[in-house]
Protein backbone atom coordinates (compact mmCIF):
# COMPACT_ATOMS: atom_id res chain seq x y z
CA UNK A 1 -9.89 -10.13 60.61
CA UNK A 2 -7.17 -11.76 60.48
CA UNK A 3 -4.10 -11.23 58.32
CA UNK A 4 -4.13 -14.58 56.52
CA UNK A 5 -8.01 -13.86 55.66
CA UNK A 6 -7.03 -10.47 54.42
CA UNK A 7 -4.82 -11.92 52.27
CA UNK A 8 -7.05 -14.28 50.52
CA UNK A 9 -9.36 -11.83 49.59
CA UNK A 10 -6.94 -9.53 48.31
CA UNK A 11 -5.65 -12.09 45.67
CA UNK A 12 -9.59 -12.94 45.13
CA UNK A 13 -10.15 -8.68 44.52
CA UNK A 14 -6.77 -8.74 42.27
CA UNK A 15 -7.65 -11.80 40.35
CA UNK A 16 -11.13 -10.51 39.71
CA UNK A 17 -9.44 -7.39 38.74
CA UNK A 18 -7.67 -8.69 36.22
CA UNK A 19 -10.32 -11.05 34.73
CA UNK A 20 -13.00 -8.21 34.55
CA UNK A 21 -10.28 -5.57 33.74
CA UNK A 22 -9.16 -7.54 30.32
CA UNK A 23 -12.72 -8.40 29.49
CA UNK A 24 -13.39 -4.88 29.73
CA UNK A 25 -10.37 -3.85 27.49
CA UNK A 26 -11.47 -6.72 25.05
CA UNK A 27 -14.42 -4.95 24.64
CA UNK A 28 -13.49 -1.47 24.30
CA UNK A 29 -11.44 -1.60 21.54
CA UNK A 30 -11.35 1.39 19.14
CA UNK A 31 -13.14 0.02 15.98
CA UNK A 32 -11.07 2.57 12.81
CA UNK A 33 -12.66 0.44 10.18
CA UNK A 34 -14.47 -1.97 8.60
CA UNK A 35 -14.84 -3.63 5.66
CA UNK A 36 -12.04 -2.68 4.08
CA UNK A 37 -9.31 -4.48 1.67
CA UNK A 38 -6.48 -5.34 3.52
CA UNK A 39 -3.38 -6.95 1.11
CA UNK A 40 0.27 -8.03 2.11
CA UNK A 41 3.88 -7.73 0.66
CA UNK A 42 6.62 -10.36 0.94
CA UNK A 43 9.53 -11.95 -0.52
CA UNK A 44 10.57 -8.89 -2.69
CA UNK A 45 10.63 -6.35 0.35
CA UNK A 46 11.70 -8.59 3.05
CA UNK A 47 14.90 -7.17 4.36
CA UNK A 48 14.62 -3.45 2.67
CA UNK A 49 13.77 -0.56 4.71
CA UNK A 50 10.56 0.39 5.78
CA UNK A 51 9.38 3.86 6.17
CA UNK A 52 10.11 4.08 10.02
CA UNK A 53 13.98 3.03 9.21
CA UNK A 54 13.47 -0.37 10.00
CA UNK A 55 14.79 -3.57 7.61
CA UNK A 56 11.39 -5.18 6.53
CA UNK A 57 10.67 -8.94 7.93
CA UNK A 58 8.29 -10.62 6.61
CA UNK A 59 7.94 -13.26 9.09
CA UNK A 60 7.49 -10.63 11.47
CA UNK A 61 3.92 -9.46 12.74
CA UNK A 62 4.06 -5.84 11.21
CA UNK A 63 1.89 -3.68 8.75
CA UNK A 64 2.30 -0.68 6.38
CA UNK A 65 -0.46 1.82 6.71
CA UNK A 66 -0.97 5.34 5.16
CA UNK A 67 -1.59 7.46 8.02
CA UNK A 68 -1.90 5.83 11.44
CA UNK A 69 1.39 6.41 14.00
CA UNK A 70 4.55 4.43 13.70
CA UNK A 71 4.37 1.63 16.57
CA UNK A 72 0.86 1.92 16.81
CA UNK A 73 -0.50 -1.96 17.72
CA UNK A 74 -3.90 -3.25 15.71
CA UNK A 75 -5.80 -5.76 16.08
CA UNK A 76 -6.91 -7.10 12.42
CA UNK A 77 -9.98 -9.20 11.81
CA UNK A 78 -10.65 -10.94 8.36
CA UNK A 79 -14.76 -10.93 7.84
CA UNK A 80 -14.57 -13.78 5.66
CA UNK A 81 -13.46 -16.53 8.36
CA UNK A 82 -12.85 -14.67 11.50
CA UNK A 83 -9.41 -14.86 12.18
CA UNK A 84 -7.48 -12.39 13.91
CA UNK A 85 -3.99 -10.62 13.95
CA UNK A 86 -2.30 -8.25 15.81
CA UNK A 87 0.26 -6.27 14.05
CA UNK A 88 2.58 -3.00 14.56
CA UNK A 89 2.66 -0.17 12.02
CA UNK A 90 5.80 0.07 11.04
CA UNK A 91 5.62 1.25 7.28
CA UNK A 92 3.67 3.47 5.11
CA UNK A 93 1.27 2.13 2.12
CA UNK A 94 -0.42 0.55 0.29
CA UNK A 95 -0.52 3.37 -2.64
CA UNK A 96 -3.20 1.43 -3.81
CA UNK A 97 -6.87 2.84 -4.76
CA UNK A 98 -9.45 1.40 -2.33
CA UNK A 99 -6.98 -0.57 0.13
CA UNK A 100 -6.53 0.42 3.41
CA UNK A 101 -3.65 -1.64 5.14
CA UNK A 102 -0.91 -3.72 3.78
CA UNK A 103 0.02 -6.68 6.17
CA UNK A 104 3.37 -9.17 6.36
CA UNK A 105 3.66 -12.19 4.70
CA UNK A 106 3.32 -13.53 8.49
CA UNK A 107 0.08 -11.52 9.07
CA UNK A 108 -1.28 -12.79 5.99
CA UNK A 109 -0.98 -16.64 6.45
CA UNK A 110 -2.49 -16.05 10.05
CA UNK A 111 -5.51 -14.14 8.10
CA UNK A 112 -5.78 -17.12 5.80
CA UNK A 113 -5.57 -14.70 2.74
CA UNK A 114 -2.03 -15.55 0.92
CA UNK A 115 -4.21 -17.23 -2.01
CA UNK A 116 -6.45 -14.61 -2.43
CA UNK A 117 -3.79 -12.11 -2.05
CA UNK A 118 -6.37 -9.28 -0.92
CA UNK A 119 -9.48 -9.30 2.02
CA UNK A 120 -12.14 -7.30 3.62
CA UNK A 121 -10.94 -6.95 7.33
CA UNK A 122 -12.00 -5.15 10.46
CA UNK A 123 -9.47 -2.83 11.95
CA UNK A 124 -9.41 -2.30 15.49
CA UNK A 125 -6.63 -0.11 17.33
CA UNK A 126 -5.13 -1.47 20.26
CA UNK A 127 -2.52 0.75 21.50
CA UNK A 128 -2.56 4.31 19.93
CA UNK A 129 1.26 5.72 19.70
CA UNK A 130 1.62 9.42 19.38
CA UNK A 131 3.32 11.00 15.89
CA UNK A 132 6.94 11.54 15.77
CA UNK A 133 8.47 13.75 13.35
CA UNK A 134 9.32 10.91 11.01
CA UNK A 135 5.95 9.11 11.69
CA UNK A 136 3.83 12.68 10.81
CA UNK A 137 6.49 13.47 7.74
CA UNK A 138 6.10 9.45 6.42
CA UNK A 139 2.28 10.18 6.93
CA UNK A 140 1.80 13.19 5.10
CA UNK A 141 3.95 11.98 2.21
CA UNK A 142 1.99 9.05 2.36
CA UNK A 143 -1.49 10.53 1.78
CA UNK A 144 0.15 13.62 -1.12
CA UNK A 145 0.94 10.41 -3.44
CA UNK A 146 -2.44 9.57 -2.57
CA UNK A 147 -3.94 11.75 -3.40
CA UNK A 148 -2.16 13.14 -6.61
CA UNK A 149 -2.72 9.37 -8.03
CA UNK A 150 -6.58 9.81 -7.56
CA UNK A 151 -6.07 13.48 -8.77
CA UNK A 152 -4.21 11.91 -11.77
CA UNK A 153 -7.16 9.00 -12.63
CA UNK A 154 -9.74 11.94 -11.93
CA UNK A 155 -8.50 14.02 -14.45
CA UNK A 156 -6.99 11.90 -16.24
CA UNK A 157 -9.52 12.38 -19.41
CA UNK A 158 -8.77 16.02 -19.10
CA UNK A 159 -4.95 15.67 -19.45
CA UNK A 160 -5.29 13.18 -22.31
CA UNK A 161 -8.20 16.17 -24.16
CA UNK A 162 -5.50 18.83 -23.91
CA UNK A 163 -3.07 16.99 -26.14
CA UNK A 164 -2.84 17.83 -29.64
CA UNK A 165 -4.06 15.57 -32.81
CA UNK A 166 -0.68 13.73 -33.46
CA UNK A 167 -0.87 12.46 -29.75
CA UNK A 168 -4.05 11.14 -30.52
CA UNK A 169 -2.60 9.35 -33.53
CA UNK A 170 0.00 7.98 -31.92
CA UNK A 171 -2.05 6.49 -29.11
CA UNK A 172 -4.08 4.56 -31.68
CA UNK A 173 -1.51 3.26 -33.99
CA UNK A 174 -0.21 2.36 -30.04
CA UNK A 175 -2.51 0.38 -29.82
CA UNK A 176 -2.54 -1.44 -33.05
CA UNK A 177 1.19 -2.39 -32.39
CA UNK A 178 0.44 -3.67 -28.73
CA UNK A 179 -1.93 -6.29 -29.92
CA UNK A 180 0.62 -7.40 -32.98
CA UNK A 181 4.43 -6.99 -30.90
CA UNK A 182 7.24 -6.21 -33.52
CA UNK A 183 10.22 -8.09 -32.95
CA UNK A 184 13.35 -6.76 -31.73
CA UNK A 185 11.30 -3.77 -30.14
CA UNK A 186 11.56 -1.89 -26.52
CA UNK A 187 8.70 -0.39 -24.84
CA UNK A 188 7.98 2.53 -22.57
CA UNK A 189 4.77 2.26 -20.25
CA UNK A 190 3.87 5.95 -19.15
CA UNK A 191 1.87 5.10 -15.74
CA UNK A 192 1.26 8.56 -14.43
CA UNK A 193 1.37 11.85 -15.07
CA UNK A 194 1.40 14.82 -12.31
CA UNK A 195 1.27 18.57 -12.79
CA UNK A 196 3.77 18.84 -9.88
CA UNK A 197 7.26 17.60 -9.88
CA UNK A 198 7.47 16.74 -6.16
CA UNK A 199 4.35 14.35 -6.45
CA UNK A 200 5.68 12.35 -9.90
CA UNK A 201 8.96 12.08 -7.84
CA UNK A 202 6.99 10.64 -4.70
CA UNK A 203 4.71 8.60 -7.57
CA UNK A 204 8.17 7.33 -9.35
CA UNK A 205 9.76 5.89 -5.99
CA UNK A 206 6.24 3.83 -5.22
CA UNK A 207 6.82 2.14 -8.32
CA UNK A 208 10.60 1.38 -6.86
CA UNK A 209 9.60 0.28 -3.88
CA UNK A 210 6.84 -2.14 -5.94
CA UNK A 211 10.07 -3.77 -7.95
CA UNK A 212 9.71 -1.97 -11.12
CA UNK A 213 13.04 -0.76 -13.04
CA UNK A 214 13.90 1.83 -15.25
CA UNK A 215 11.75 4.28 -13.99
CA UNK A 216 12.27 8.33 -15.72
CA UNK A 217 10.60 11.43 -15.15
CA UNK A 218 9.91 13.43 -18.94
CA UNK A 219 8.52 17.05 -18.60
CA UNK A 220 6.20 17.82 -21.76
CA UNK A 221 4.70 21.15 -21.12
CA UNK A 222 3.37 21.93 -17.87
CA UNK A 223 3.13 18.07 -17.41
CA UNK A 224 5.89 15.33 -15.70
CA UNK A 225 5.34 12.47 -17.18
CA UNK A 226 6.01 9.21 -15.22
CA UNK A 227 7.34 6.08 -17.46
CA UNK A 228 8.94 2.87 -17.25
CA UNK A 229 11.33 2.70 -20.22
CA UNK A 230 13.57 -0.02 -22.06
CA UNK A 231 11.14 -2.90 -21.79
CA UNK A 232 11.88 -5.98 -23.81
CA UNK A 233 9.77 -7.33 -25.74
CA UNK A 234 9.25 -10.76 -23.90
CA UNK A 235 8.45 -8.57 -20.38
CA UNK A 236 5.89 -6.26 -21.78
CA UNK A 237 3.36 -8.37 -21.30
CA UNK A 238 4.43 -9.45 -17.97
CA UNK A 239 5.05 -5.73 -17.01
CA UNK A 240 1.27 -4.45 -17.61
CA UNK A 241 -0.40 -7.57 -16.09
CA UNK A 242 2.04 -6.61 -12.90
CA UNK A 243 0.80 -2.94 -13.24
CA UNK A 244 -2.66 -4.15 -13.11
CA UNK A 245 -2.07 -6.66 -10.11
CA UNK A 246 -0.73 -3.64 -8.29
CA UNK A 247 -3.91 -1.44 -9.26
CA UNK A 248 -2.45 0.48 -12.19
CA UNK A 249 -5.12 0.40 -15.22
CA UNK A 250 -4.80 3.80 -16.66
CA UNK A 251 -1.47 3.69 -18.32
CA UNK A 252 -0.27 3.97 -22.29
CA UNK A 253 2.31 1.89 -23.97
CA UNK A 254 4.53 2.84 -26.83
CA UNK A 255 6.89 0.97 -29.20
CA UNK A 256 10.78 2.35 -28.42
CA UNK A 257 13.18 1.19 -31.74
């Protein structure tokens, strides 16, 4: 045979190589879930740090994500129209009940989902990175807020039983003054409320991170109490409807003179 023959069919046995070889990758993808809500954060964050020490783009192909590896590449898939992203993990989140990834404003336009804000998506993982220190630390933070919030809404009834009468009370005539706003007033919003310190400190800088102000920390009894306080009048309502965009529906209002 000779050499110029040889040749040829090497670059025929390399090319098919690499034809079959990324078909076969293509289809060997690690599926990590599907059908589940995928959402996006922009504007606000773009240029603050992200859990991994990185200054958040939002034009850049990246996604937060509770518990997967820092650097870790995925490919996302929205079910409703098909399309496809591939993004790098690069933050931790969403601390959201019942959503799974949060994706960059770039990620999300490429998804087709900035006007409905949220989707059901496919996960697939790409390249698998291995934990570092800060990636396992970020991760296990990640999942204790997690998990005290759905702690908190669990036993949330519980809590609320174990106060006394004049709580009660003052929940109700709460309520009375929320649907009638006196003038001149300030309001306190308590969102959460934790049994241990650590977790309504984790709990308190979620709601920084989310844009809210004024946040405090009040221990009543065995209880820390998370709140946002000094709200004018004109941005209560525009603070609970942005509670409720970012999943927050258990939370109790009171009038501050």
């Amino acid at each position: 045979m000779s050499f110029k023959r040889f040749f040829k069919i090497l670059l025929i046995l390399i090319s098919l190589n690499i034809i079959f070889g990324n078909f076969l990758f293509a289809n060997e993808l690690e599926l990590y879930k599907k059908n589940v809500t995928a959402s996006y954060y922009a504007e606000k964050f773009h240029g603050k740090k992200t859990s991994n020490g990185e200054n958040y783009n939002m034009y850049d192909y990246t996604c937060a994500h509770k518990e997967l590896p820092f650097g870790t590449m995925l490919k996302v898939t929205n079910l409703a129209n098909g399309k496809s992203v591939t993004v790098r993990v690069n933050d931790r989140g969403p601390f959201v009940a019942n959503r799974e990834i949060d994706l960059s404003k770039a990620a999300a336009i490429k998804l087709d989902m900035i006007e409905s804000g949220t989707a059901k998506v496919k996960i697939e993982i790409l390249q698998l990175q291995p934990h570092t220190k800060q990636s396992a630390q970020t991760a296990q933070k990640a999942t204790a807020i997690m998990n005290a919030k759905l702690a908190n809404n669990t036993n949330g009834s519980k809590n609320r039983n174990s106060q006394n009468k004049d709580n009660l009370k003052e929940n109700s005539q709460d309520k009375k003054r929320n649907s009638r706003p006196e003038e001149n007033a300030f309001w306190e919003i308590q969102v959460g409320a934790f049994a241990e310190k650590s977790n309504a400190q984790d709990f308190g800088h979620v709601l920084m991170k989310q844009g809210f102000k004024k946040i405090v920390l009040q221990k009543a009894g065995d209880v820390y109490r998370v709140k946002i306080i000094d709200i004018k009048n004109d941005d209560l309502e525009k603070t609970k409807e942005r509670l409720t965009k970012n999943g927050y529906t258990d939370f109790t209002v009171r009038a501050r003179k």
